[in-house]
Protein backbone atom coordinates (compact mmCIF):
# COMPACT_ATOMS: atom_id res chain seq x y z
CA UNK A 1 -4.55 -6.60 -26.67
CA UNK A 2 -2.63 -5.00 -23.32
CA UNK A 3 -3.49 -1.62 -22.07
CA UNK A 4 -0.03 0.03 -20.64
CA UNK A 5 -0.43 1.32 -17.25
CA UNK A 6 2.55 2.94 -15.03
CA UNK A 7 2.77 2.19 -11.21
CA UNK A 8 3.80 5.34 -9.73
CA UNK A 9 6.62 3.23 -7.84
CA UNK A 10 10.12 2.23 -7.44
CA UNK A 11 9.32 -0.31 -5.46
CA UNK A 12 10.24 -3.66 -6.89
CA UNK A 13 8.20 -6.03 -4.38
CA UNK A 14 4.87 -2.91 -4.68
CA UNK A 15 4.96 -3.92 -8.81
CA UNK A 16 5.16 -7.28 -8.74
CA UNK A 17 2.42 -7.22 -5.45
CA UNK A 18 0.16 -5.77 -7.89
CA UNK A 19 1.00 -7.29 -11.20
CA UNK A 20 -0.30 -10.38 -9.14
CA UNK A 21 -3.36 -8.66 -7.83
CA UNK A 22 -4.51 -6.64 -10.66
CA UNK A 23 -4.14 -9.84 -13.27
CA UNK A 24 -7.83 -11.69 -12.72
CA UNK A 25 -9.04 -7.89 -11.62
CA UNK A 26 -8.10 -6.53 -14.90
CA UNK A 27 -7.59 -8.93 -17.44
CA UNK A 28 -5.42 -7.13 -20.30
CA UNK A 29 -3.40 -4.79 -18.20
CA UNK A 30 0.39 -4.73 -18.61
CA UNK A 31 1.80 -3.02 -15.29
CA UNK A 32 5.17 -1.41 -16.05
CA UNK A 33 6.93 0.61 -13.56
CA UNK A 34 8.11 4.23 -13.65
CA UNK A 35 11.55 5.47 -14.19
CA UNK A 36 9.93 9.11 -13.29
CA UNK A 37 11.75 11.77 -10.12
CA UNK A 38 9.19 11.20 -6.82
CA UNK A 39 7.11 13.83 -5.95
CA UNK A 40 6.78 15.47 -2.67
CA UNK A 41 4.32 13.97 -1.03
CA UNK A 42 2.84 16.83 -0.07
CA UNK A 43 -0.85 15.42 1.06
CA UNK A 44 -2.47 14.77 4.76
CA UNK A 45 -3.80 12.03 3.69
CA UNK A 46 -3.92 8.47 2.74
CA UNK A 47 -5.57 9.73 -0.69
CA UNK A 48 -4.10 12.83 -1.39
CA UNK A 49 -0.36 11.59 -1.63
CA UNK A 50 -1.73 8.50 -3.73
CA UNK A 51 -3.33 11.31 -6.27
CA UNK A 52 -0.07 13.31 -6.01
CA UNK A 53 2.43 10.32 -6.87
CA UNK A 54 -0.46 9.14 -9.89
CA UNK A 55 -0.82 12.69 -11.23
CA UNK A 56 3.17 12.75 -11.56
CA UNK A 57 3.46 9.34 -13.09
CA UNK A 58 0.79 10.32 -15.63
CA UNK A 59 2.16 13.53 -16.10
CA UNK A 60 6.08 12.08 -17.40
CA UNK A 61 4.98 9.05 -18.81
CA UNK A 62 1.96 10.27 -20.83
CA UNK A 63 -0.10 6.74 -19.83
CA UNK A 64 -2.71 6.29 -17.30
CA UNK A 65 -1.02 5.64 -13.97
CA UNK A 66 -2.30 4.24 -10.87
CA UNK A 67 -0.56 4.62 -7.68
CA UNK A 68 -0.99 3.59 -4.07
CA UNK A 69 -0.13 5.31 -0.46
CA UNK A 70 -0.07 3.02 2.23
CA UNK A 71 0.43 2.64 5.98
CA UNK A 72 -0.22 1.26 9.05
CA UNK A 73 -2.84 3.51 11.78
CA UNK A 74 -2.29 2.20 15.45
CA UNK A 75 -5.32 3.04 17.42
CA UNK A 76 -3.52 3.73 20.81
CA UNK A 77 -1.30 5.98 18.60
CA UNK A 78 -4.20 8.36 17.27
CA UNK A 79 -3.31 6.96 13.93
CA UNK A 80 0.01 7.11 13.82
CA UNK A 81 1.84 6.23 12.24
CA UNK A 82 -0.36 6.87 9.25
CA UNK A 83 1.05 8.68 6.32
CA UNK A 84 4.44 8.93 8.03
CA UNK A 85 5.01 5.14 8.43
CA UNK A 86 7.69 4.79 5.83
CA UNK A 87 9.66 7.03 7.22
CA UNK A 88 8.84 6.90 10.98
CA UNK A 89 12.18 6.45 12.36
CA UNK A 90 13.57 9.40 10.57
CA UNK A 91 14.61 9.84 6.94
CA UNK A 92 16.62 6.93 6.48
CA UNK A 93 13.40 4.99 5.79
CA UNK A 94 14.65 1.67 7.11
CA UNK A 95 12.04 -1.09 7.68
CA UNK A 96 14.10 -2.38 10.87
CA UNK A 97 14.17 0.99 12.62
CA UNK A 98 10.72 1.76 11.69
CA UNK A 99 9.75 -1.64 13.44
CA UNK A 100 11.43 -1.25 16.47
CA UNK A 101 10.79 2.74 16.85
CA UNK A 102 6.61 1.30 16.80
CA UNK A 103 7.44 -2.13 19.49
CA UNK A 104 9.39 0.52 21.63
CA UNK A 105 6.26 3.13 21.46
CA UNK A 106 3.56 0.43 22.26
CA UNK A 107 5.91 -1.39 25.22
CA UNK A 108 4.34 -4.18 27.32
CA UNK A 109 0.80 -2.27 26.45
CA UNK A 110 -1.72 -5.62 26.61
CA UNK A 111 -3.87 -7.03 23.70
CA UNK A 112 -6.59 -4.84 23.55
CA UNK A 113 -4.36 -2.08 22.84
CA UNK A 114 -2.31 -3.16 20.79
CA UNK A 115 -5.46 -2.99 17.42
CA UNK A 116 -3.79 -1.52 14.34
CA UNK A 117 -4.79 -1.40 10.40
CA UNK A 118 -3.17 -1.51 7.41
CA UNK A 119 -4.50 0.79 5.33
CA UNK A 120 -4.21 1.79 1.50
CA UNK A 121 -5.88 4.65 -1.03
CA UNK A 122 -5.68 3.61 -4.65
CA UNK A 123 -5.20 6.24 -7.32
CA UNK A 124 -5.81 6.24 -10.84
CA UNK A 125 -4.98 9.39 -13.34
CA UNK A 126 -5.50 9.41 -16.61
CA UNK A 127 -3.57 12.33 -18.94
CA UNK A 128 -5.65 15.02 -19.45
CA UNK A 129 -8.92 12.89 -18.29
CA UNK A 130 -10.35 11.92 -14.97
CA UNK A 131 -9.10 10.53 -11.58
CA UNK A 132 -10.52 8.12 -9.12
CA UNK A 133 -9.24 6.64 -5.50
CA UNK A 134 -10.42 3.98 -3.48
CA UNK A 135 -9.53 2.92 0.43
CA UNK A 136 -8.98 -0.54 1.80
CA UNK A 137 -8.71 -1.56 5.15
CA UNK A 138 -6.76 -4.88 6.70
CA UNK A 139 -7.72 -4.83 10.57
CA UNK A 140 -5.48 -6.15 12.99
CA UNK A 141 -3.36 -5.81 16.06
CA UNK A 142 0.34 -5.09 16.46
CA UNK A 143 2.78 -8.33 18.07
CA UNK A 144 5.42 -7.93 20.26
CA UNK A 145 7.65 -9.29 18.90
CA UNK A 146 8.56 -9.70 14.79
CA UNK A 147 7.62 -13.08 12.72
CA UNK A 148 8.17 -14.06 9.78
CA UNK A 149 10.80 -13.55 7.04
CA UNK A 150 8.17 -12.80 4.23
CA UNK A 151 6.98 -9.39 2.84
CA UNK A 152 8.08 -6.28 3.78
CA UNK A 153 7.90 -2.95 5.55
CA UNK A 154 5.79 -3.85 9.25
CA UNK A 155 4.39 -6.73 7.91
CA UNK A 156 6.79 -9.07 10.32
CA UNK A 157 4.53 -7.16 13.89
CA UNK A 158 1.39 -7.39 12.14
CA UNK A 159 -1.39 -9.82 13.25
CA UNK A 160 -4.29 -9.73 10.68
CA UNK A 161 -7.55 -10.34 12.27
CA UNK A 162 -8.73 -14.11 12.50
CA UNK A 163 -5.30 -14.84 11.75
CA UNK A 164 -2.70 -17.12 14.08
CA UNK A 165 0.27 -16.04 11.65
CA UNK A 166 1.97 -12.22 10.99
CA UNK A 167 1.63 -11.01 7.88
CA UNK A 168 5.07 -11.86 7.28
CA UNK A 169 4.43 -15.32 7.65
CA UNK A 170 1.69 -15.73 5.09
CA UNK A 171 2.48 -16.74 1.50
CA UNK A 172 2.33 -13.99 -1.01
CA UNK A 173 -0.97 -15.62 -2.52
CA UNK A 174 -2.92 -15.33 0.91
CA UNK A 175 -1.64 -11.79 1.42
CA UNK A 176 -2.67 -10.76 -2.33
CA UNK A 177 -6.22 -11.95 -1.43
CA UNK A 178 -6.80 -10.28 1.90
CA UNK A 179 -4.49 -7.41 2.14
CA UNK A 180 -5.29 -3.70 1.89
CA UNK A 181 -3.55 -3.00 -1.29
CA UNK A 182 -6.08 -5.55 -2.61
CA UNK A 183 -8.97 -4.37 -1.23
CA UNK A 184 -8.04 -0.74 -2.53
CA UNK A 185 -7.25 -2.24 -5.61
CA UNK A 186 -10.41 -4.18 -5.76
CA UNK A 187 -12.48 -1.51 -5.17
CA UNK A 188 -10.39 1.10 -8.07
CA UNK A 189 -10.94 -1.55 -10.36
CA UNK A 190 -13.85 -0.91 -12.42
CA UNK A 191 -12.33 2.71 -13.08
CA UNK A 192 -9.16 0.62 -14.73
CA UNK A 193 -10.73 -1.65 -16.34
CA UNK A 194 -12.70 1.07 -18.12
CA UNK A 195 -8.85 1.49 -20.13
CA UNK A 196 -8.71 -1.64 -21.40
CA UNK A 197 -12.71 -1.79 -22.87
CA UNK A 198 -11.90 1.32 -25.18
């Protein structure tokens, strides 16, 4: 028997991401997605506007919801650009600009400065019962150039540690087992599975 559970996401590629990575985590989940308005994302943090966008999901669908807020923190950057990283070349939220707004911000800056991190809270919210979030981290460092023509968002100028290949250039199964949503995901998933043992 399935337990129905709403990603708080419009995001095509995010669903099927986690319908992949959630399957041997939670065995007996059936991840639908939500046909809900966005909320304003409203938090500071990672965690807060992954509580905000699970809350709201819960909220119109009535079903537990889980939901994820994710960026990418540049150390030379103080962070940045953190929770803003969808949207850091302005509001038209395209991948491309976003890209080349970050390779124009770190220059011909060498190696050492270039260290980055993906990095993802998990939420879960349950109508009218509790809520839990998790973090994951995927260290890195930030290319000069994009690679790649896989996944999405700044995965093309990201370098995951250890690795010779961008994220972009990995196939979706080695991303699913190293990335950050998966290591949020990983670490939220006792508080799922906990819906489908009732």
């Amino acid at each position: 028997m399935s337990t129905r559970v709403v990603l708080a996401s419009h995001n095509t590629h995010k669903l099927e991401e986690l319908r992949r990575v959630l399957a041997p985590l939670v065995p007996g989940i059936e991840l639908i997605g939500y046909d809900g308005p966005e909320p304003v994302e409203s938090g500071v943090t990672f965690e807060e506007n992954a509580l905000i966008k699970a809350r709201a999901a819960a909220l119109h669908s009535g079903l537990p919801a889980i939901a994820d807020d994710s960026g990418i923190s540049v150390g030379v950057l103080g962070g940045s650009p953190g929770i803003f990283s969808a949207r850091w070349a302005g509001p038209a939220r395209s991948d491309t600009a976003n890209v080349d707004l970050l390779l124009w911000q770190l220059g011909d800056l060498a190696v050492e400065h270039r260290r980055a991190e993906f990095v993802c809270a998990a939420a879960l919210a349950i109508p009218g019962g509790t809520e839990s979030v998790a973090r994951g981290e995927w260290p890195g460092s930030i290319l000069r150039e994009p690679a790649g023509a896989g996944g999405f968002g700044y995965d093309p100028v990201f370098l995951p540690e250890g690795e010779t290949r961008s994220a972009a250039e990995l196939s979706p199964e080695e991303k699913d087992a190293a990335s950050h949503r998966r290591r949020a995901f990983t670490a939220l998933a006792p508080a799922i599975q906990k819906l489908t043992t009732k």
